[in-house]
N, C-alpha and C. Protein backbone atom coordinates (compact mmCIF):
# COMPACT_ATOMS: atom_id res chain seq x y z
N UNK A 1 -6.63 -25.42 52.94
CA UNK A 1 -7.56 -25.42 54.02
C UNK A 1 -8.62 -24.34 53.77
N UNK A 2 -9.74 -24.58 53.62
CA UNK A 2 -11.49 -23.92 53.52
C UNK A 2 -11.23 -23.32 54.74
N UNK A 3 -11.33 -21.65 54.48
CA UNK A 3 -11.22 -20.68 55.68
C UNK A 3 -12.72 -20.53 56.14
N UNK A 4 -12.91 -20.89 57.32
CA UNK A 4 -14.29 -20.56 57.99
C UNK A 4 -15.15 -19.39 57.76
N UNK A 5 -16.15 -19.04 57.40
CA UNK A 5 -17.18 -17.45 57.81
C UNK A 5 -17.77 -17.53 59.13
N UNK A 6 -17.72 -16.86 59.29
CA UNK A 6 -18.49 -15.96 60.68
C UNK A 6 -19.85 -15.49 60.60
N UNK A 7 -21.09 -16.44 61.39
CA UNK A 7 -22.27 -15.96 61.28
C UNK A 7 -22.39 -16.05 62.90
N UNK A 8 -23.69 -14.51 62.99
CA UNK A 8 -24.41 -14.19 64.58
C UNK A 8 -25.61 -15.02 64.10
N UNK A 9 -26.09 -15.81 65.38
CA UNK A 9 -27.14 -16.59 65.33
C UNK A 9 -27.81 -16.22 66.74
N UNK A 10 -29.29 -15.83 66.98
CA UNK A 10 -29.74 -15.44 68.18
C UNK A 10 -30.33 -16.87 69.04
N UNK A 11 -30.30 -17.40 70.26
CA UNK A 11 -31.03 -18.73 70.51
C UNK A 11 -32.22 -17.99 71.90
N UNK A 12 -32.52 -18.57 72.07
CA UNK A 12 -33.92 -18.14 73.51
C UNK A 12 -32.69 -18.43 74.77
N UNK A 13 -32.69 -18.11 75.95
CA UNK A 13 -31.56 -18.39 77.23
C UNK A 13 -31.75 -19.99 77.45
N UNK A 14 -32.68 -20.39 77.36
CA UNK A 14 -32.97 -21.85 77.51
C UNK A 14 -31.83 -23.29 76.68
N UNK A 15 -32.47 -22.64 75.38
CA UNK A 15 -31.38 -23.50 74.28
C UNK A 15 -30.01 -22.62 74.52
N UNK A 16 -29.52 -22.03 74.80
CA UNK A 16 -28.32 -21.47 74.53
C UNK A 16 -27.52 -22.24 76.16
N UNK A 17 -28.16 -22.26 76.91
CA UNK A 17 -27.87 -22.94 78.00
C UNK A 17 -27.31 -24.66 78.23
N UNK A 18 -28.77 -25.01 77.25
CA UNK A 18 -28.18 -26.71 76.97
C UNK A 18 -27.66 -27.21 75.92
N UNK A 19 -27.49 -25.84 74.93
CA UNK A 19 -25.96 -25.81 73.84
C UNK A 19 -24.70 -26.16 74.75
N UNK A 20 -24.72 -25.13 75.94
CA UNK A 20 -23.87 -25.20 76.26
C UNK A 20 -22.85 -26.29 77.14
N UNK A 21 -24.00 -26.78 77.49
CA UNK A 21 -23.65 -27.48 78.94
C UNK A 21 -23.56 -28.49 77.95
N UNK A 22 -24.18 -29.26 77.02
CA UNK A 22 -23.21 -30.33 76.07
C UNK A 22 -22.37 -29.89 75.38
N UNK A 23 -21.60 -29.08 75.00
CA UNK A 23 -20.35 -28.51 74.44
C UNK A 23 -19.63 -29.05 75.64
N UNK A 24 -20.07 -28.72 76.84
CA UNK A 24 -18.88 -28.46 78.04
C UNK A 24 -19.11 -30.19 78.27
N UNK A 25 -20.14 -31.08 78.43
CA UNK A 25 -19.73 -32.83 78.57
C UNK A 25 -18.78 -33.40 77.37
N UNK A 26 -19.48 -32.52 76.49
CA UNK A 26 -18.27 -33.52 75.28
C UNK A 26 -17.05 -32.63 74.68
N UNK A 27 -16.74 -31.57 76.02
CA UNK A 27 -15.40 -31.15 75.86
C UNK A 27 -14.81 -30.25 74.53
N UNK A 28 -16.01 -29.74 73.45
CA UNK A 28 -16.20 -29.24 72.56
C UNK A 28 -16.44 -27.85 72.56
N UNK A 29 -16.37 -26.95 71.50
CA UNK A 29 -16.82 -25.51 71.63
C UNK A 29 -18.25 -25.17 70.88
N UNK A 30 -18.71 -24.45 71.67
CA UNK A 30 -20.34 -24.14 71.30
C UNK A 30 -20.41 -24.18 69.72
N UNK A 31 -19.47 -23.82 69.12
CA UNK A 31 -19.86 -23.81 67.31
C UNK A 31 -19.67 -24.88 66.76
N UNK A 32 -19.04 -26.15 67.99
CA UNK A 32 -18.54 -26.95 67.38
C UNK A 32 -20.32 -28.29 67.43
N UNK A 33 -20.66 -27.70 68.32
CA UNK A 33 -21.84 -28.29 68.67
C UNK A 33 -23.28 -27.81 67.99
N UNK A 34 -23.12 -26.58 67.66
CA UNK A 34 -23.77 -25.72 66.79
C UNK A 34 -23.82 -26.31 64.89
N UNK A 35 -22.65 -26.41 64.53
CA UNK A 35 -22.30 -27.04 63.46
C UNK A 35 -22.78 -27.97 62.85
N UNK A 36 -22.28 -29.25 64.35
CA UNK A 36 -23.20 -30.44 63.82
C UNK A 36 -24.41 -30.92 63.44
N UNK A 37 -25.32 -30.03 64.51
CA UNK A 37 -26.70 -29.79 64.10
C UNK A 37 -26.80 -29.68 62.87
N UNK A 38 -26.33 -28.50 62.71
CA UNK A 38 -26.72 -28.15 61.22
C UNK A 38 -26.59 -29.11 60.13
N UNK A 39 -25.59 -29.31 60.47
CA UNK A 39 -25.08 -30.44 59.18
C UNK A 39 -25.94 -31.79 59.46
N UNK A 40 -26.17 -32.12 60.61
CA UNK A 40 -27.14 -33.06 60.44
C UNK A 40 -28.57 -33.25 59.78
N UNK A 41 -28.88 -31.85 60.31
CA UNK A 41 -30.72 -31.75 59.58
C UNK A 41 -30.21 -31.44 57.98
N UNK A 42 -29.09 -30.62 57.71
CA UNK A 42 -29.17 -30.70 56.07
C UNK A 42 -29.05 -31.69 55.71
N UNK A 43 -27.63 -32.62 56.36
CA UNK A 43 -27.49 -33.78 55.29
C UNK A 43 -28.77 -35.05 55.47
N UNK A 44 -29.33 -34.71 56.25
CA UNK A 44 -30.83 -35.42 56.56
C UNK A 44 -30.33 -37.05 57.41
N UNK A 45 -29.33 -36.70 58.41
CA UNK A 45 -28.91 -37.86 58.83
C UNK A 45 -29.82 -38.17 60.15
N UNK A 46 -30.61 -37.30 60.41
CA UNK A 46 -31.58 -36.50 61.47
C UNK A 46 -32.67 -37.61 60.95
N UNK A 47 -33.06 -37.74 59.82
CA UNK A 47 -34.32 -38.72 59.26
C UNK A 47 -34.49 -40.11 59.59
N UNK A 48 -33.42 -41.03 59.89
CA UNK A 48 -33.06 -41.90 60.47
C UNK A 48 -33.27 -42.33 61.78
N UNK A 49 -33.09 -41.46 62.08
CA UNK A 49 -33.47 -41.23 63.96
C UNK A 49 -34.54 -40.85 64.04
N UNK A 50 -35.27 -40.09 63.44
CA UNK A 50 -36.54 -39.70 63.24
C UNK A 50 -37.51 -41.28 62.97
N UNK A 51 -36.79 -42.09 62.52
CA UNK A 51 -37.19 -43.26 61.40
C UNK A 51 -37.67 -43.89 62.60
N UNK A 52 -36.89 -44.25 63.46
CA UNK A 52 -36.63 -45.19 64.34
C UNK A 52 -37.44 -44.49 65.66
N UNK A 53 -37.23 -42.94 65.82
CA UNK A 53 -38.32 -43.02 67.25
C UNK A 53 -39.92 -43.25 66.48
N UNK A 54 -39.82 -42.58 65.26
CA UNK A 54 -41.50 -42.85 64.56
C UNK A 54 -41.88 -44.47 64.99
N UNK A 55 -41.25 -45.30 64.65
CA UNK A 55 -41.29 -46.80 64.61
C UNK A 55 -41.09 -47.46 65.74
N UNK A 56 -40.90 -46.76 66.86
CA UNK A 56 -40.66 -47.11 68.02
C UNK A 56 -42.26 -47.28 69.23
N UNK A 57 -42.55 -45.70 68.73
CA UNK A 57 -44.04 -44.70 69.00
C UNK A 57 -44.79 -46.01 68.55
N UNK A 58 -45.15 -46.16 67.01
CA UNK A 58 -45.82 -47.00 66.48
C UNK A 58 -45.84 -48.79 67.02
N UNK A 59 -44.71 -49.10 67.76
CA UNK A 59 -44.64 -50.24 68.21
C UNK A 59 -45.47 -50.04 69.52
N UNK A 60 -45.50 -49.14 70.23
CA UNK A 60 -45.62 -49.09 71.46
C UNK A 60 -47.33 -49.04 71.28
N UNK A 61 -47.70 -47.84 70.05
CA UNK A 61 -48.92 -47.78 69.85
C UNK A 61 -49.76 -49.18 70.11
N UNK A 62 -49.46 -50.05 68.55
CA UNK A 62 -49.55 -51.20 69.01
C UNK A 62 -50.01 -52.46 70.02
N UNK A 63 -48.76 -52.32 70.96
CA UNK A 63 -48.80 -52.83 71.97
C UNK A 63 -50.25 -52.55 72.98
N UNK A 64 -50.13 -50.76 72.88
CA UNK A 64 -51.41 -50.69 73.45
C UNK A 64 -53.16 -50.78 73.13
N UNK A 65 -53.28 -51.30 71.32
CA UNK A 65 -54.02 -51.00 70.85
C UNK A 65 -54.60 -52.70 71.14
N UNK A 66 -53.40 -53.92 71.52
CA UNK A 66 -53.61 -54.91 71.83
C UNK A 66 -54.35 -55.58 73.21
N UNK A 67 -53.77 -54.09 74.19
CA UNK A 67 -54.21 -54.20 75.75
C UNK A 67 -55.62 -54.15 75.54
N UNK A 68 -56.11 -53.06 74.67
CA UNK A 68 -57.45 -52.54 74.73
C UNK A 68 -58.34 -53.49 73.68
N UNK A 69 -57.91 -54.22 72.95
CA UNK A 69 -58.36 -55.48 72.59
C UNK A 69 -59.17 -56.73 73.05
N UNK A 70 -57.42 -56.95 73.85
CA UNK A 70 -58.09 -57.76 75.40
C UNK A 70 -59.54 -57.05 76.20
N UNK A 71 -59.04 -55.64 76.15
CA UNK A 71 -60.31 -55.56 77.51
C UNK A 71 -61.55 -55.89 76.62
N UNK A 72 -61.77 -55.51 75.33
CA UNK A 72 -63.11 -55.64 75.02
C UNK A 72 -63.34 -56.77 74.92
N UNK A 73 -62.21 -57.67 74.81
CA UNK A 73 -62.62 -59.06 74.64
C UNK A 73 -63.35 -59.87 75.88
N UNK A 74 -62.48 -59.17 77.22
CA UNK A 74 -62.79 -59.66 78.65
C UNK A 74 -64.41 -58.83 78.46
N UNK A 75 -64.32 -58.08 78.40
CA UNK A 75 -65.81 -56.93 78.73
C UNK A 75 -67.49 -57.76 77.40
N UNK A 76 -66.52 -57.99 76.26
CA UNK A 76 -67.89 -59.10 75.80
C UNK A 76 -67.98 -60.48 76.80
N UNK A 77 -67.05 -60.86 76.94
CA UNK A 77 -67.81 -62.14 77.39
C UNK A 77 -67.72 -61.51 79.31
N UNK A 78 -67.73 -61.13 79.85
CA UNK A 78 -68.30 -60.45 80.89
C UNK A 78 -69.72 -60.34 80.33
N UNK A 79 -70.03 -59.69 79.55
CA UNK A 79 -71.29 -59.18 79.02
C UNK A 79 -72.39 -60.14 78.71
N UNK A 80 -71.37 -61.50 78.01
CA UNK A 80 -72.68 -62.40 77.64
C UNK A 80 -72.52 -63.49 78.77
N UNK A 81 -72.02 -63.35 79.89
CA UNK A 81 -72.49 -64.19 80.68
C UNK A 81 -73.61 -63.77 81.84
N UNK A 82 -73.20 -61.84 81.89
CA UNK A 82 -74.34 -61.46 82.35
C UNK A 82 -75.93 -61.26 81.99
N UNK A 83 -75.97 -62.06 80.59
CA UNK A 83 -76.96 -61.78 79.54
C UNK A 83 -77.55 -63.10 80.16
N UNK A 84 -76.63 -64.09 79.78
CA UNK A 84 -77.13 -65.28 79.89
C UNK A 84 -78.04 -65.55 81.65
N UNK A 85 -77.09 -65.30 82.71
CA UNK A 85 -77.61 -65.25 83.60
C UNK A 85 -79.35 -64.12 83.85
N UNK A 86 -78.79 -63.52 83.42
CA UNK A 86 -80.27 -62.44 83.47
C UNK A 86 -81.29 -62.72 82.62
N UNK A 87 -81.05 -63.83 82.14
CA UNK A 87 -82.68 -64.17 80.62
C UNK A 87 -82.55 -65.71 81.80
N UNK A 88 -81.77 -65.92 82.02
CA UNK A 88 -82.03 -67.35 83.47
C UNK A 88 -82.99 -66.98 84.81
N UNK A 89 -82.50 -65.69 84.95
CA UNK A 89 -83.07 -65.41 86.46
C UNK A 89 -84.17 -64.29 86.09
N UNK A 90 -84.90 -64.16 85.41
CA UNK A 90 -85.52 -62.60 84.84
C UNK A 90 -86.78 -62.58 85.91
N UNK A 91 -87.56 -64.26 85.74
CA UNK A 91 -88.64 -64.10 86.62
C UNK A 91 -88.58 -65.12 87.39
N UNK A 92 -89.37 -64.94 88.40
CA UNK A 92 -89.35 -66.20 89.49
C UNK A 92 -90.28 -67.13 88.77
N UNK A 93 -89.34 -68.54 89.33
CA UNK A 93 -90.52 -69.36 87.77
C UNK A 93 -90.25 -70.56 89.32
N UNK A 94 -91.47 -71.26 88.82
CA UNK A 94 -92.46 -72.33 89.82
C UNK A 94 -91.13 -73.67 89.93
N UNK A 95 -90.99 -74.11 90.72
CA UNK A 95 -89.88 -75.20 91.13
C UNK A 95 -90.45 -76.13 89.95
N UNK A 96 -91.72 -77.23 89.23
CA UNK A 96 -92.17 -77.48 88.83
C UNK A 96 -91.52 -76.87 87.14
N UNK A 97 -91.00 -75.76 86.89
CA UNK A 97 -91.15 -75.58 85.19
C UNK A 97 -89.84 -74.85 85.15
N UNK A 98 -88.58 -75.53 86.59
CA UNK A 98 -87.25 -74.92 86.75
C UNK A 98 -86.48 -75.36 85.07
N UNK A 99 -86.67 -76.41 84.68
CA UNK A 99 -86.26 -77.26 83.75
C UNK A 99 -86.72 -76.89 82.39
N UNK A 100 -87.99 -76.26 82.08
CA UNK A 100 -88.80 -75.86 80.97
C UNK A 100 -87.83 -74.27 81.08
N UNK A 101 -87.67 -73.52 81.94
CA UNK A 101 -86.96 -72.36 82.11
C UNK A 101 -85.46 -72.56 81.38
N UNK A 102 -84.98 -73.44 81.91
CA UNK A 102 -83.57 -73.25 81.80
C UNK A 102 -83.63 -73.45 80.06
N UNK A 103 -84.45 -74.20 79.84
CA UNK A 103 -84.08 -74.41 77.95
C UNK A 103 -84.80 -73.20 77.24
N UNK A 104 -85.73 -72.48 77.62
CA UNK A 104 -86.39 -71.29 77.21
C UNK A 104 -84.83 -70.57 77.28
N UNK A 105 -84.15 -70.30 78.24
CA UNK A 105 -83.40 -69.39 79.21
C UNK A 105 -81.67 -69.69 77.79
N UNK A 106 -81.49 -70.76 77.64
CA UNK A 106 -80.78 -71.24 76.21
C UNK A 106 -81.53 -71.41 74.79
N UNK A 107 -82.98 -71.37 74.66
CA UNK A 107 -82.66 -70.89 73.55
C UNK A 107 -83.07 -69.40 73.15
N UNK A 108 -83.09 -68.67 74.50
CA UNK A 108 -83.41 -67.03 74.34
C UNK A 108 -81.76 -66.40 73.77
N UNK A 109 -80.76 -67.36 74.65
CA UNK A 109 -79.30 -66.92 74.55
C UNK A 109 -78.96 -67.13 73.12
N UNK A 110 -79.33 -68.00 72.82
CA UNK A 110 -79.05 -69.06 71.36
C UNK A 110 -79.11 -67.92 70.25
N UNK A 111 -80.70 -67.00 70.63
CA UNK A 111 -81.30 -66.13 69.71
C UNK A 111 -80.84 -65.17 69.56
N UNK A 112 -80.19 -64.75 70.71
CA UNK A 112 -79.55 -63.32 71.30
C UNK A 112 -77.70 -63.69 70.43
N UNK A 113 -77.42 -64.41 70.83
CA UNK A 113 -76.37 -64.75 69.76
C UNK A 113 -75.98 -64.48 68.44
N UNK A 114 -77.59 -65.25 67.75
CA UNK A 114 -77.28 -65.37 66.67
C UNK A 114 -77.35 -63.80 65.52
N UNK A 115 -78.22 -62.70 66.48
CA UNK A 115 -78.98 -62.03 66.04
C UNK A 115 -77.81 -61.17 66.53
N UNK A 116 -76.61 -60.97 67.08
CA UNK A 116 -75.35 -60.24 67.69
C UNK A 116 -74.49 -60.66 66.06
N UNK A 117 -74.66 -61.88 66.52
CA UNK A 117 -73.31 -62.39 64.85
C UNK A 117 -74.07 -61.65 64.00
N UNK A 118 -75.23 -61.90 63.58
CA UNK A 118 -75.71 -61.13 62.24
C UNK A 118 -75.18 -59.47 62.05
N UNK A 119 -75.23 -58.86 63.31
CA UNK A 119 -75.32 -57.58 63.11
C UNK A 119 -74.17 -57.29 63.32
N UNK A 120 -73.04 -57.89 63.93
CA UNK A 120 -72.01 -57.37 63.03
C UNK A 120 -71.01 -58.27 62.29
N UNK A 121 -71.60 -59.05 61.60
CA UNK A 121 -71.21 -59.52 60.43
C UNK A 121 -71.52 -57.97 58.93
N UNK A 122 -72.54 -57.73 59.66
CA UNK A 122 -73.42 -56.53 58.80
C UNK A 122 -72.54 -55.44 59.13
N UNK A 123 -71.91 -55.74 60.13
CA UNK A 123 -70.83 -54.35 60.02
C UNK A 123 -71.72 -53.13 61.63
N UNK A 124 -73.10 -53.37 61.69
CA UNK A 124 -73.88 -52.49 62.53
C UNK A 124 -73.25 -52.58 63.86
N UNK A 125 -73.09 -51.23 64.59
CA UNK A 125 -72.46 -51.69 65.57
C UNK A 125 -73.87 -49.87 66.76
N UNK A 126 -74.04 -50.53 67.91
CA UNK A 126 -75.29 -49.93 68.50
C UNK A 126 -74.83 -48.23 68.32
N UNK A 127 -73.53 -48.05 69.01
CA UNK A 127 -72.59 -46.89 69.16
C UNK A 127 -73.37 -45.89 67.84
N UNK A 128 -72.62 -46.43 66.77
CA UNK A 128 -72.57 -45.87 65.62
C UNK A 128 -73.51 -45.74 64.74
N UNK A 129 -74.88 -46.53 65.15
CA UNK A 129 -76.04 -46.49 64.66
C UNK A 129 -76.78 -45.10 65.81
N UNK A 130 -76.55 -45.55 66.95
CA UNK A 130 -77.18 -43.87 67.76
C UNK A 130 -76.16 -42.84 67.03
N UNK A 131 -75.23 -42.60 66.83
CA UNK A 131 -74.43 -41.40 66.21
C UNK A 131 -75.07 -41.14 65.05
N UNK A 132 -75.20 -41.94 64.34
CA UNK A 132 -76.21 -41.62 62.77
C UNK A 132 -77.61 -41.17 63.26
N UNK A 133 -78.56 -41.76 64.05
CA UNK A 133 -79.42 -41.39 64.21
C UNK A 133 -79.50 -39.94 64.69
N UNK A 134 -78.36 -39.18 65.92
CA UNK A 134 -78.57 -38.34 66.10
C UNK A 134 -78.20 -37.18 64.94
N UNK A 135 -76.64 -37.68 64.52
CA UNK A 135 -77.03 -36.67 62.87
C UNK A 135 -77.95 -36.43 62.22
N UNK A 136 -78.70 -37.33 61.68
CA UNK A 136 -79.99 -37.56 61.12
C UNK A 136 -80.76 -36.21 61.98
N UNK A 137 -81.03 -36.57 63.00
CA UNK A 137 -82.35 -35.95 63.65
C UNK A 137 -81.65 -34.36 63.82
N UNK A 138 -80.42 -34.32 64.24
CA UNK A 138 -80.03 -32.69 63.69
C UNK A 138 -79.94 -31.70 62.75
N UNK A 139 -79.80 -32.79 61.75
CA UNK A 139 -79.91 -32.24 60.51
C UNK A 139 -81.44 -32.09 59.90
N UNK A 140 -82.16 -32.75 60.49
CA UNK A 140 -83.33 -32.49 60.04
C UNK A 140 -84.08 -31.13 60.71
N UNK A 141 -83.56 -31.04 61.73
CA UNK A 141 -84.42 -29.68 62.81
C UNK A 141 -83.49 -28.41 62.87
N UNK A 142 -81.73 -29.02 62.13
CA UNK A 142 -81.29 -27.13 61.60
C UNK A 142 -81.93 -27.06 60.05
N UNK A 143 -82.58 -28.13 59.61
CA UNK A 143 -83.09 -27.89 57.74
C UNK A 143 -84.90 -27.15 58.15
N UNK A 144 -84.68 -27.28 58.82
CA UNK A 144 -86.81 -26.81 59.26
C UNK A 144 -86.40 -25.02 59.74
């Protein structure tokens, strides 16, 4: 039988407290609870569990990266129906040229469309084109 050594280990009152109080649920002695730790993070059985809340986090991430998906998806077409309506209603147009309007009014949308797909097919997105621009213009007036 491997005779035990004796080491002092200092903890904060906090951890030494909820050392304790699980020693005392699972009926064990503080070194006995102390121990396992240890032996867990060495033998790296700790990585596993680690494995699984990482992959857990990341699922959940996920999940929410899908919610916020949806909204932009609801928030474009929110967007192009308020487009569409507002190139419909922009000016008061004569009862007489209601009909000449409405096809102006589709193929303004048509244009507005196509000229959205282009630009980000191109990758351009408005956000990130003002962010460049304002780099740009900072960098030019800390270089002066």
């Amino acid at each position: 039988m491997t005779r035990r050594q004796r080491m002092n280990v200092y903890f904060e009152p906090g951890l030494l407290k909820q050392v304790e109080a699980l020693a005392e649920r699972r009926k064990v002695s503080k070194s006995a609870v102390i121990e396992a730790a240890v032996l867990s993070l060495v033998s790296g059985e700790d990585d596993g569990r680690r494995d699984a809340a990482l992959s857990k986090r990341l699922d959940r991430l996920g999940r929410r990266i899908d919610d916020v998906d949806e909204a932009v998806a609801v928030l474009g077409e929110a967007f192009a129906l308020y487009t569409r309506a507002w190139m419909r209603h922009q000016l008061p147009i004569p009862a007489n040229e209601n009909e000449a309007a409405r096809d102006r009014a589709a193929d303004m949308y048509a244009r507005f469309n196509d000229v959205l797909v282009r630009r980000l097919a191109r990758g351009h997105r408005f956000l990130h084109d003002r962010v460049r621009d304002a780099i740009k213009t900072s960098n030019v007036t800390s270089n002066k």
